[in-house]
C-alpha atoms as a PDB file:
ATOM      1  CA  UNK A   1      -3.476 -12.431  -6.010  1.00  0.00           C
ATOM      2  CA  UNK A   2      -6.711 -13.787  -5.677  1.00  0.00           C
ATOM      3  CA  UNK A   3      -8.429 -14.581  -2.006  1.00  0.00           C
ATOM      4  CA  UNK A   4      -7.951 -18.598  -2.597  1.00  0.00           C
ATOM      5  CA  UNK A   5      -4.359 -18.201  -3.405  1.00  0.00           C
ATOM      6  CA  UNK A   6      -4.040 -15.391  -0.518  1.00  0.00           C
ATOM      7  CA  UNK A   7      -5.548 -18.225   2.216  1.00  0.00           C
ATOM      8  CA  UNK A   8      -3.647 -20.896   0.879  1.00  0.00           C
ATOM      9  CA  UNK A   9      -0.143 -19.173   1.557  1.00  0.00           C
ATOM     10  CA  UNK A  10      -0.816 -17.144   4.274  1.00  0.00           C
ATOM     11  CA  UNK A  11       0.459 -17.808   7.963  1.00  0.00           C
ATOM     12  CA  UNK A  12      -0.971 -17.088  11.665  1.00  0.00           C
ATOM     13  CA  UNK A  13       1.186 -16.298  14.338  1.00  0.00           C
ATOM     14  CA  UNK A  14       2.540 -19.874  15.102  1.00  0.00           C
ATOM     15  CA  UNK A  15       4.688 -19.803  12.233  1.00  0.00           C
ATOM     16  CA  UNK A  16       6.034 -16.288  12.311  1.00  0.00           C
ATOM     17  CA  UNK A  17       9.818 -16.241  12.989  1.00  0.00           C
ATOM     18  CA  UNK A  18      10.364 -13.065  13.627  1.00  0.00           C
ATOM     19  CA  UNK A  19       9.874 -11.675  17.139  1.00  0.00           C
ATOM     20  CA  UNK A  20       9.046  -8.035  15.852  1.00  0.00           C
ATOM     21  CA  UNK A  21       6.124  -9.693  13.844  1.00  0.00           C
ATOM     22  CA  UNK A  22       4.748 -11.744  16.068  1.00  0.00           C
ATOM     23  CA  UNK A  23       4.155  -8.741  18.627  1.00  0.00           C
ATOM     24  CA  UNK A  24       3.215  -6.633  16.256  1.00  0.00           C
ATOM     25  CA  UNK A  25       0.734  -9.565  14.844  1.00  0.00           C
ATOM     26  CA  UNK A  26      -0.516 -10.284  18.040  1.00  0.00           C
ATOM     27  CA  UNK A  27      -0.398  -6.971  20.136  1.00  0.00           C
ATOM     28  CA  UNK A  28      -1.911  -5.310  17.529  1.00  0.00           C
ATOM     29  CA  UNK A  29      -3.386  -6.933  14.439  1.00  0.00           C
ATOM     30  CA  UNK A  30      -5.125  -9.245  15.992  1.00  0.00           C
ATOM     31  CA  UNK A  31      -5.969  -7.486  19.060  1.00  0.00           C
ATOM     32  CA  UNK A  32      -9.778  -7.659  19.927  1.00  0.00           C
ATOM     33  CA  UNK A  33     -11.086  -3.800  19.853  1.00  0.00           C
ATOM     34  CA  UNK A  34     -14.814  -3.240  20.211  1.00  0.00           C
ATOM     35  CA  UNK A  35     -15.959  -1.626  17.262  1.00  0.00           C
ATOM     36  CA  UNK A  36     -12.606  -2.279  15.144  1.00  0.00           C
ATOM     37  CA  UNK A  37     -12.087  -4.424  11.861  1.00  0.00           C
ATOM     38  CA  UNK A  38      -9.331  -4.774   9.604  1.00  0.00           C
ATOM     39  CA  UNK A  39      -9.721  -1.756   7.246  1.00  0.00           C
ATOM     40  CA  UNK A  40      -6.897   0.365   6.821  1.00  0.00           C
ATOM     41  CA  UNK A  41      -8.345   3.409   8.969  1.00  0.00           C
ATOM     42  CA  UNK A  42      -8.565   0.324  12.060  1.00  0.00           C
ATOM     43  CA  UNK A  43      -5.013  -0.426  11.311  1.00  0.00           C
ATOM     44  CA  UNK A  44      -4.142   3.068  11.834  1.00  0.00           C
ATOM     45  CA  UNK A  45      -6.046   3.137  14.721  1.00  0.00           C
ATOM     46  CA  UNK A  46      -4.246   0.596  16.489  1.00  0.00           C
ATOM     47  CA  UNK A  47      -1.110   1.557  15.473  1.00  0.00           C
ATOM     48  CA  UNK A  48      -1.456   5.185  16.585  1.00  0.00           C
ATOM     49  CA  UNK A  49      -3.457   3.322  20.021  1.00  0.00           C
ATOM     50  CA  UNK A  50      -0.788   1.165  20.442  1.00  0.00           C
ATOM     51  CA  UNK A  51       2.202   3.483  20.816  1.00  0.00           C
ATOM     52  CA  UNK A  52       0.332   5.980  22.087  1.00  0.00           C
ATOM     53  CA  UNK A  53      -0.270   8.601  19.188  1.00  0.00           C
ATOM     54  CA  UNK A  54      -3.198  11.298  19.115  1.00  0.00           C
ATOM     55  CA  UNK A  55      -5.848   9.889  17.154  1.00  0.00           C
ATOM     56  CA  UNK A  56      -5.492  11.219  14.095  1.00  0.00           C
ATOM     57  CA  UNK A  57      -2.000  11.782  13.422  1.00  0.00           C
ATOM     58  CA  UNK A  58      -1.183  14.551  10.543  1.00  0.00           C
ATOM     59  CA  UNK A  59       1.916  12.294  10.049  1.00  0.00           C
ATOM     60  CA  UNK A  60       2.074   9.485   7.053  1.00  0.00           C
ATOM     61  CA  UNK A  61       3.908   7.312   6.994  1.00  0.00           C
ATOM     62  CA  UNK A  62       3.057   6.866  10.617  1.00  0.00           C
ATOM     63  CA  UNK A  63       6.326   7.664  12.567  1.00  0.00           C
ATOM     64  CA  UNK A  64       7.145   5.171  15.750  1.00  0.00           C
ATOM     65  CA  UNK A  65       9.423   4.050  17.627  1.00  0.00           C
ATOM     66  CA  UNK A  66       9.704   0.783  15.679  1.00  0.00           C
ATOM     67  CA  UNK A  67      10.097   2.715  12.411  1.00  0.00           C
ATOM     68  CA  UNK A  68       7.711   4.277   9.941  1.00  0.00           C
ATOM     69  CA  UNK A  69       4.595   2.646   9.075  1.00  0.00           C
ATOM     70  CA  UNK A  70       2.926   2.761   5.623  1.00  0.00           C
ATOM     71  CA  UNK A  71      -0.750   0.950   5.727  1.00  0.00           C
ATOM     72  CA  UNK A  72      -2.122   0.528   2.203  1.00  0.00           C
ATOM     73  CA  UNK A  73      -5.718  -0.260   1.736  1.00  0.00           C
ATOM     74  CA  UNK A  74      -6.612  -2.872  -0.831  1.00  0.00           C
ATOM     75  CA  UNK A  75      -3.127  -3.378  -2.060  1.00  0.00           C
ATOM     76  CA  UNK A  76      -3.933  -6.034  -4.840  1.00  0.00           C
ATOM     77  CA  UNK A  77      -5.961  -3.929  -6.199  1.00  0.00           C
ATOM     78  CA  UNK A  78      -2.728  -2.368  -8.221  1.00  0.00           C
ATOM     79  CA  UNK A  79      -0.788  -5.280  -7.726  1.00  0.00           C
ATOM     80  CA  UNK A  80       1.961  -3.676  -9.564  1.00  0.00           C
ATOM     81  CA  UNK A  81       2.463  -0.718  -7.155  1.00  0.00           C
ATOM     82  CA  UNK A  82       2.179  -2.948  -4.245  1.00  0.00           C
ATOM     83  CA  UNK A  83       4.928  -5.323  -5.825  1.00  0.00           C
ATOM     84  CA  UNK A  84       6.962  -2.784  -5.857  1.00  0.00           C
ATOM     85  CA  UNK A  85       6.494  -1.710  -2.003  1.00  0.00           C
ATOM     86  CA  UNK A  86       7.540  -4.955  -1.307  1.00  0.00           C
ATOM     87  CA  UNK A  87      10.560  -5.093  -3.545  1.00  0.00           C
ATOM     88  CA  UNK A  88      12.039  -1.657  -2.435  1.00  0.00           C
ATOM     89  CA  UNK A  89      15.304  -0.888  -0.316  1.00  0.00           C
ATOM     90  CA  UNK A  90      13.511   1.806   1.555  1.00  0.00           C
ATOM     91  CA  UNK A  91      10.848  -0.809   3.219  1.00  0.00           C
ATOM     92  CA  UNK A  92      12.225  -3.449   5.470  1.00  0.00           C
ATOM     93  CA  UNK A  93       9.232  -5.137   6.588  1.00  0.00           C
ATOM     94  CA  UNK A  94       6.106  -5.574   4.893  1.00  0.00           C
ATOM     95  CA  UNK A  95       2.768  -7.332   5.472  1.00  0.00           C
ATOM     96  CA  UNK A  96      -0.075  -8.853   3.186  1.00  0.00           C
ATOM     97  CA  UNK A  97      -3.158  -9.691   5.212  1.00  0.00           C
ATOM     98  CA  UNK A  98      -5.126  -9.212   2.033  1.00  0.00           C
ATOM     99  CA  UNK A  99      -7.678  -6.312   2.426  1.00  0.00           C
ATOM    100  CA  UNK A 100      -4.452  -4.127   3.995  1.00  0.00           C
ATOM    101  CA  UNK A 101      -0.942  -4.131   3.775  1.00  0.00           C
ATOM    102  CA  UNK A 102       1.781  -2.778   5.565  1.00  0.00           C
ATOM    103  CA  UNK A 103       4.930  -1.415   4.863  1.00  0.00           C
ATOM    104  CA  UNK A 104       7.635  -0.968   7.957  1.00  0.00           C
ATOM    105  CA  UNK A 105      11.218   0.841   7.400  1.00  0.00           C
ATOM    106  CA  UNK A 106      12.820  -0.261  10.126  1.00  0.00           C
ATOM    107  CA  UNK A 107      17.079  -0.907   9.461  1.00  0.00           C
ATOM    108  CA  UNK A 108      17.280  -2.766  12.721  1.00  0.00           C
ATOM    109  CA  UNK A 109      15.184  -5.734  10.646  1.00  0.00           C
ATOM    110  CA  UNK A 110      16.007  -7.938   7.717  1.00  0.00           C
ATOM    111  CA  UNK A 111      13.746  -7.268   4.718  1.00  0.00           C
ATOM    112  CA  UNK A 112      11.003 -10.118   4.791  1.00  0.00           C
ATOM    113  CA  UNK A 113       7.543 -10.191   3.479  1.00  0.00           C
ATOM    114  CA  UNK A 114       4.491 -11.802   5.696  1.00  0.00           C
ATOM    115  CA  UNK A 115       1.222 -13.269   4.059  1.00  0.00           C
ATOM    116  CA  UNK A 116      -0.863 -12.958   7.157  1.00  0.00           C
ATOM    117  CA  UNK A 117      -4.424 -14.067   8.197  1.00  0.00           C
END
């Protein structure tokens, strides 16, 4: 996917459905951290900041208690592999917001997939 396609399709948090997202979109990914961007290791970051992880964690996938996270840097970079992250059983949730994606197994949630800004 190129970035024109990626900003035409993708969604903010007004027209996310799905109440897990939207906190997770809005607690989280869009949360305003000094010093922190949207690169994979910032993901982390927030992730492991947000449910209160030590920073590192020697755990990946990232285990919380809203599932297992997977955070993929540059995913359409080998847009086959990440097609098939979002096509498998074993990931419930995932998330494009272009430069990083995310991958959530989480049984309590439909499988859905979320272009994101």
């Amino acid at each position: 996917m190129n970035f024109l396609s990626y900003l035409l399709r993708a969604k903010t948090q007004f027209s996310l459905h799905s109440p897990f997202v939207y906190r997770l979109y809005t607690e989280v990914l869009t949360s305003h951290c000094p010093g922190r961007g949207r690169s994979a290791a910032d993901i982390l970051w927030r992730l492991e900041e947000y449910y209160g992880l030590p920073h590192p964690t020697s755990h990946f996938p990232l285990s919380t208690p809203d599932g297992l996270f997977l955070v993929v840097d540059h995913p359409h970079r080998d847009e086959r592999h990440w097609r098939e992250l979002i096509n498998s059983p074993e990931w419930q949730v995932t998330l494009d917001l272009f430069t990083v994606g995310i991958a959530i197994a989480n049984t309590r949630l439909s499988k859905q997939h979320f272009i994101l800004r």
